[in-house]
N, C-alpha and C. Protein backbone atom coordinates (compact mmCIF):
# COMPACT_ATOMS: atom_id res chain seq x y z
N UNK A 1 53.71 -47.44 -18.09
CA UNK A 1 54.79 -47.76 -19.00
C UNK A 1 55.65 -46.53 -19.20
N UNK A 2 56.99 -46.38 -18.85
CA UNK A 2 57.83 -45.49 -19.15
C UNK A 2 58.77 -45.88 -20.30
N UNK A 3 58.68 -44.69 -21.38
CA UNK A 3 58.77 -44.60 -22.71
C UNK A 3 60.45 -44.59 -22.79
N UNK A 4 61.45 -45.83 -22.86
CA UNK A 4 62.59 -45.74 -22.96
C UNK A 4 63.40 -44.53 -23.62
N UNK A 5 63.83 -42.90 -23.48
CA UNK A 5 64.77 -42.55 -23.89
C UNK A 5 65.20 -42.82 -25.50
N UNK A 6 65.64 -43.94 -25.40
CA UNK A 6 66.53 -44.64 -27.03
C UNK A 6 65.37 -44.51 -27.91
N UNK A 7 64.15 -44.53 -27.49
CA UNK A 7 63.44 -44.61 -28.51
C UNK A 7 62.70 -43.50 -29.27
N UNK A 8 63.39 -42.37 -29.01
CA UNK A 8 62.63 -41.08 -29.21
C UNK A 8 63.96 -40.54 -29.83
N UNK A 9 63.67 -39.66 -31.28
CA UNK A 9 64.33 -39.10 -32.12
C UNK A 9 64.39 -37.59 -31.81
N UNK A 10 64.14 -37.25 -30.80
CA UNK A 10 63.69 -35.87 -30.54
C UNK A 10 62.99 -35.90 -28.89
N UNK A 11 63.10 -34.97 -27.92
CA UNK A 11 62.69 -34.74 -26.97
C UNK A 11 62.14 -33.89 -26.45
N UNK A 12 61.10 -33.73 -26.15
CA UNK A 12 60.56 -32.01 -25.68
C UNK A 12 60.19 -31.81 -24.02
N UNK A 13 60.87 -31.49 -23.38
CA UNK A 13 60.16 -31.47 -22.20
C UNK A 13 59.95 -29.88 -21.29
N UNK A 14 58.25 -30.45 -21.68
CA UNK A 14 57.49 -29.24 -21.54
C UNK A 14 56.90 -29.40 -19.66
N UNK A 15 57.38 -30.00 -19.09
CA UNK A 15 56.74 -30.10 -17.78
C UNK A 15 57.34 -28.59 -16.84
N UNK A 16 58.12 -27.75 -17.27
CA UNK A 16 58.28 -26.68 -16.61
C UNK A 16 58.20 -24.89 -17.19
N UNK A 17 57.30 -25.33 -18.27
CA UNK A 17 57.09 -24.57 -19.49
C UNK A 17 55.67 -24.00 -19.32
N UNK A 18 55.77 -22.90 -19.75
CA UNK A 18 54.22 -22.07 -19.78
C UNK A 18 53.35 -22.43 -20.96
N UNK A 19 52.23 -22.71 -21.02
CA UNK A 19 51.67 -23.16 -22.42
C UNK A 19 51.87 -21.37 -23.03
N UNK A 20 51.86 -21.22 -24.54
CA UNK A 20 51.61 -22.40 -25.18
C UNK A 20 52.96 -23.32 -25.77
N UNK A 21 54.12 -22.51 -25.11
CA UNK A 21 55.40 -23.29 -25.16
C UNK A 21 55.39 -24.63 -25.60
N UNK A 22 55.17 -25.33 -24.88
CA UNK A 22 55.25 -27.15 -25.60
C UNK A 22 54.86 -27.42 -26.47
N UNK A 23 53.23 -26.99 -26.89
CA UNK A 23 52.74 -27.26 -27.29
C UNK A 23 53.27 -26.48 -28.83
N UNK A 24 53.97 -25.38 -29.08
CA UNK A 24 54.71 -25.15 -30.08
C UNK A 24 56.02 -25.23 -30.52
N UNK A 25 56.81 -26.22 -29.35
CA UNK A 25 58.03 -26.76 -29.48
C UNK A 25 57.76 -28.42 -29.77
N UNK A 26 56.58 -28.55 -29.64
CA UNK A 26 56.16 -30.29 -30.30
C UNK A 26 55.97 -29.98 -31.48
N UNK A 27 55.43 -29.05 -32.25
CA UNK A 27 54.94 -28.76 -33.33
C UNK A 27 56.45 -28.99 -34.56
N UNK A 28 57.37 -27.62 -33.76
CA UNK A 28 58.26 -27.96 -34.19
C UNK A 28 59.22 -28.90 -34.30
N UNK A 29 59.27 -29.79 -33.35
CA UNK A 29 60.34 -31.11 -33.90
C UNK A 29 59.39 -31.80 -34.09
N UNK A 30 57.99 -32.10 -34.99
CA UNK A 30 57.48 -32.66 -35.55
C UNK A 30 57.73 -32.53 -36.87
N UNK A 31 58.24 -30.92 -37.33
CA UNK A 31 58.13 -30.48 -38.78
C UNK A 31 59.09 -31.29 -38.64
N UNK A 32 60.80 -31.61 -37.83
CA UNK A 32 62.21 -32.02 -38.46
C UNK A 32 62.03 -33.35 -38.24
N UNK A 33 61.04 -34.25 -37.85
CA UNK A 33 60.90 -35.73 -38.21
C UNK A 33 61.05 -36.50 -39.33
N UNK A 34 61.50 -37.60 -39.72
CA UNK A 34 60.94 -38.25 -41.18
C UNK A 34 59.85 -39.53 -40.71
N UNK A 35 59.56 -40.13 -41.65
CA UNK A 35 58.74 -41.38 -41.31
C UNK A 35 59.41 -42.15 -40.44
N UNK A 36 59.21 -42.96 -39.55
CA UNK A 36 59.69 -43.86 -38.59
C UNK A 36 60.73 -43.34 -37.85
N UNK A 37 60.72 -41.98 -37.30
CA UNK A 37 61.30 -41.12 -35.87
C UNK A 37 60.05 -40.71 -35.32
N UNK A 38 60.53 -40.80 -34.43
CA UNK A 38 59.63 -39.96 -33.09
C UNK A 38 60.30 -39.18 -32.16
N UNK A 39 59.05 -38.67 -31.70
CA UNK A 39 59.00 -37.39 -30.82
C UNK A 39 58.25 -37.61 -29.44
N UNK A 40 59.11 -37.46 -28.34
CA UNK A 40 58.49 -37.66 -27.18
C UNK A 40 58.49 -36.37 -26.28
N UNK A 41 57.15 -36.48 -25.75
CA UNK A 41 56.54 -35.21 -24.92
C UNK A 41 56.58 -35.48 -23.81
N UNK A 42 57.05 -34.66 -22.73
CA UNK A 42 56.71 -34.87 -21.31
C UNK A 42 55.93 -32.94 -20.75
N UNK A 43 55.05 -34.13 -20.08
CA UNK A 43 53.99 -32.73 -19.73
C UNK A 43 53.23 -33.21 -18.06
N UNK A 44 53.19 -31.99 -17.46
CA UNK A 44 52.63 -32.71 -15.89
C UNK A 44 51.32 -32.85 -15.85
N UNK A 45 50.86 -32.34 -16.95
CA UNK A 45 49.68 -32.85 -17.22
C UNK A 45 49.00 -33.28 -18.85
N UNK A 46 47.74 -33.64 -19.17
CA UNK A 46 47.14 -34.38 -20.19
C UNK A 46 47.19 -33.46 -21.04
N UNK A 47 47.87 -33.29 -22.60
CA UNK A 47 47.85 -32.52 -23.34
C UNK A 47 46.41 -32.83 -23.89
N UNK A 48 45.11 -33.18 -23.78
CA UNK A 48 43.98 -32.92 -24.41
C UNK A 48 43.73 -31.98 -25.91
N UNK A 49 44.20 -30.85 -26.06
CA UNK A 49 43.97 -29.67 -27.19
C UNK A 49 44.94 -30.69 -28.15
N UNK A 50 46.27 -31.11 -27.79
CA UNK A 50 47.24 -31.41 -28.60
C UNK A 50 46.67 -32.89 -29.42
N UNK A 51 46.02 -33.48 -29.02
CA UNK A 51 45.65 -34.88 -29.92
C UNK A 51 44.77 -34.11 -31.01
N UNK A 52 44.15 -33.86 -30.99
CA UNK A 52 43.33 -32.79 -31.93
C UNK A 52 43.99 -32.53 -33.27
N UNK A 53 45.07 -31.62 -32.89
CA UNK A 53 46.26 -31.22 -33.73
C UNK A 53 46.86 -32.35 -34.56
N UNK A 54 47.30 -32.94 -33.82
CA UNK A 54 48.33 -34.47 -34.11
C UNK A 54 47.10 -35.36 -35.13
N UNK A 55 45.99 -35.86 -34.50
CA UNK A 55 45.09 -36.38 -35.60
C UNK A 55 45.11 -35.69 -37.07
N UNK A 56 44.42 -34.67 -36.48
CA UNK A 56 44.39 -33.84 -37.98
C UNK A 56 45.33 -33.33 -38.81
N UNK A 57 46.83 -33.50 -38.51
CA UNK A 57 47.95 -33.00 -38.96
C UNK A 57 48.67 -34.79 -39.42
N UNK A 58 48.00 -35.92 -39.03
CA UNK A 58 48.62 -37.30 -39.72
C UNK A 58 49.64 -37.68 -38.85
N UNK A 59 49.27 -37.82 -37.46
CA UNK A 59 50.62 -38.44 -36.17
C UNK A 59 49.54 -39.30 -35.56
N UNK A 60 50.47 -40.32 -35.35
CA UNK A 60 49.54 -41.55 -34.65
C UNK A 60 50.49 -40.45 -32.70
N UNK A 61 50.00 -41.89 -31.83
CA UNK A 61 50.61 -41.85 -30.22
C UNK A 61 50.47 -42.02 -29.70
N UNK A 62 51.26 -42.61 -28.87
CA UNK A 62 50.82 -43.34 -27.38
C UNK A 62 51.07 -42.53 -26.28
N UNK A 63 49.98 -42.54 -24.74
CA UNK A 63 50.66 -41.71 -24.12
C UNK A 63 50.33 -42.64 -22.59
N UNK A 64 51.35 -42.18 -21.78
CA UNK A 64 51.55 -43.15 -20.74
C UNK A 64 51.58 -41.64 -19.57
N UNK A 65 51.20 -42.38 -18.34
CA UNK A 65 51.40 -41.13 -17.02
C UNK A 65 52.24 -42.20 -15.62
N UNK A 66 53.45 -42.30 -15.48
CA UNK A 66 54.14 -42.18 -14.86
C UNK A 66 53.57 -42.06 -13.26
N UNK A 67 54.20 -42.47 -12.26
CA UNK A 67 53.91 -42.49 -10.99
C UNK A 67 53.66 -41.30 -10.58
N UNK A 68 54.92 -40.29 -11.16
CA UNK A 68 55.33 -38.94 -10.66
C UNK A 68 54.12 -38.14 -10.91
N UNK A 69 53.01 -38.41 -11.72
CA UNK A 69 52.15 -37.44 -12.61
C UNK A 69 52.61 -37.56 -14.07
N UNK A 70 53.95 -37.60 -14.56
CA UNK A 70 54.39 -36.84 -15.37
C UNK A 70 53.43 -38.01 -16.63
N UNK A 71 53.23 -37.06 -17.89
CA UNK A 71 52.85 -37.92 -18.90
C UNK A 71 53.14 -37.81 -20.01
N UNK A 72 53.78 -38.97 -20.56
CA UNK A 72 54.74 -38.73 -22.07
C UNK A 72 53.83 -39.57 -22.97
N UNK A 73 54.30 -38.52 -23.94
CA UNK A 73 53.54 -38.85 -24.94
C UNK A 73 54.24 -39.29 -26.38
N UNK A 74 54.47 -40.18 -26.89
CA UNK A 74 55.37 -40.71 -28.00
C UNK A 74 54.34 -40.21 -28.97
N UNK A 75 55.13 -39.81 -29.91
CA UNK A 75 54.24 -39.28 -30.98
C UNK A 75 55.23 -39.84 -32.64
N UNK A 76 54.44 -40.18 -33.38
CA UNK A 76 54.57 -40.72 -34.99
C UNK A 76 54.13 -40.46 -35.93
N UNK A 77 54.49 -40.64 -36.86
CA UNK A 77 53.68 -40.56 -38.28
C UNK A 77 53.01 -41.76 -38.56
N UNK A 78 51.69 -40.90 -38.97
CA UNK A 78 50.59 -42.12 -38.59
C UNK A 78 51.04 -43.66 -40.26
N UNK A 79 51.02 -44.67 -39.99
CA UNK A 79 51.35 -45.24 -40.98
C UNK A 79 50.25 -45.13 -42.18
N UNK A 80 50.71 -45.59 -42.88
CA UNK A 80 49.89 -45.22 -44.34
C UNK A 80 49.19 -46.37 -44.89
């Protein structure tokens, strides 16, 4: 499933980025979210460490991997 564009309030694409780059440029357009925006991640590989974060910090997300490898990850505020 590739994550339509329109539906992401914010974009990060970390697929040519050195960690821990993405993983602290997700952080940040997470702080400038409100309830019902999102934030979509693209990474060439499985952010694993990052669900961790996102649980314990109150973000739900779905994440999908693309033909290419690539794998985006829609990220939310978990509902209440």
């Amino acid at each position: 499933m590739t994550v339509d564009e329109t539906q992401a309030d914010k974009i990060v694409d970390g697929r040519f980025l050195e960690p821990p780059e993405p993983f602290l440029l997700t952080m940040e357009a997470l702080d400038t979210i409100r309830p019902g925006e999102t934030v979509l991640l693209r990474l060439c590989r499985e952010p694993l460490p990052l669900y961790r974060a996102l649980q314990l910090n109150g973000y739900a997300w779905e994440t999908s991997c693309l033909d290419d490898g690539t794998f985006e990850i829609l990220i939310r505020h978990r509902a209440e």
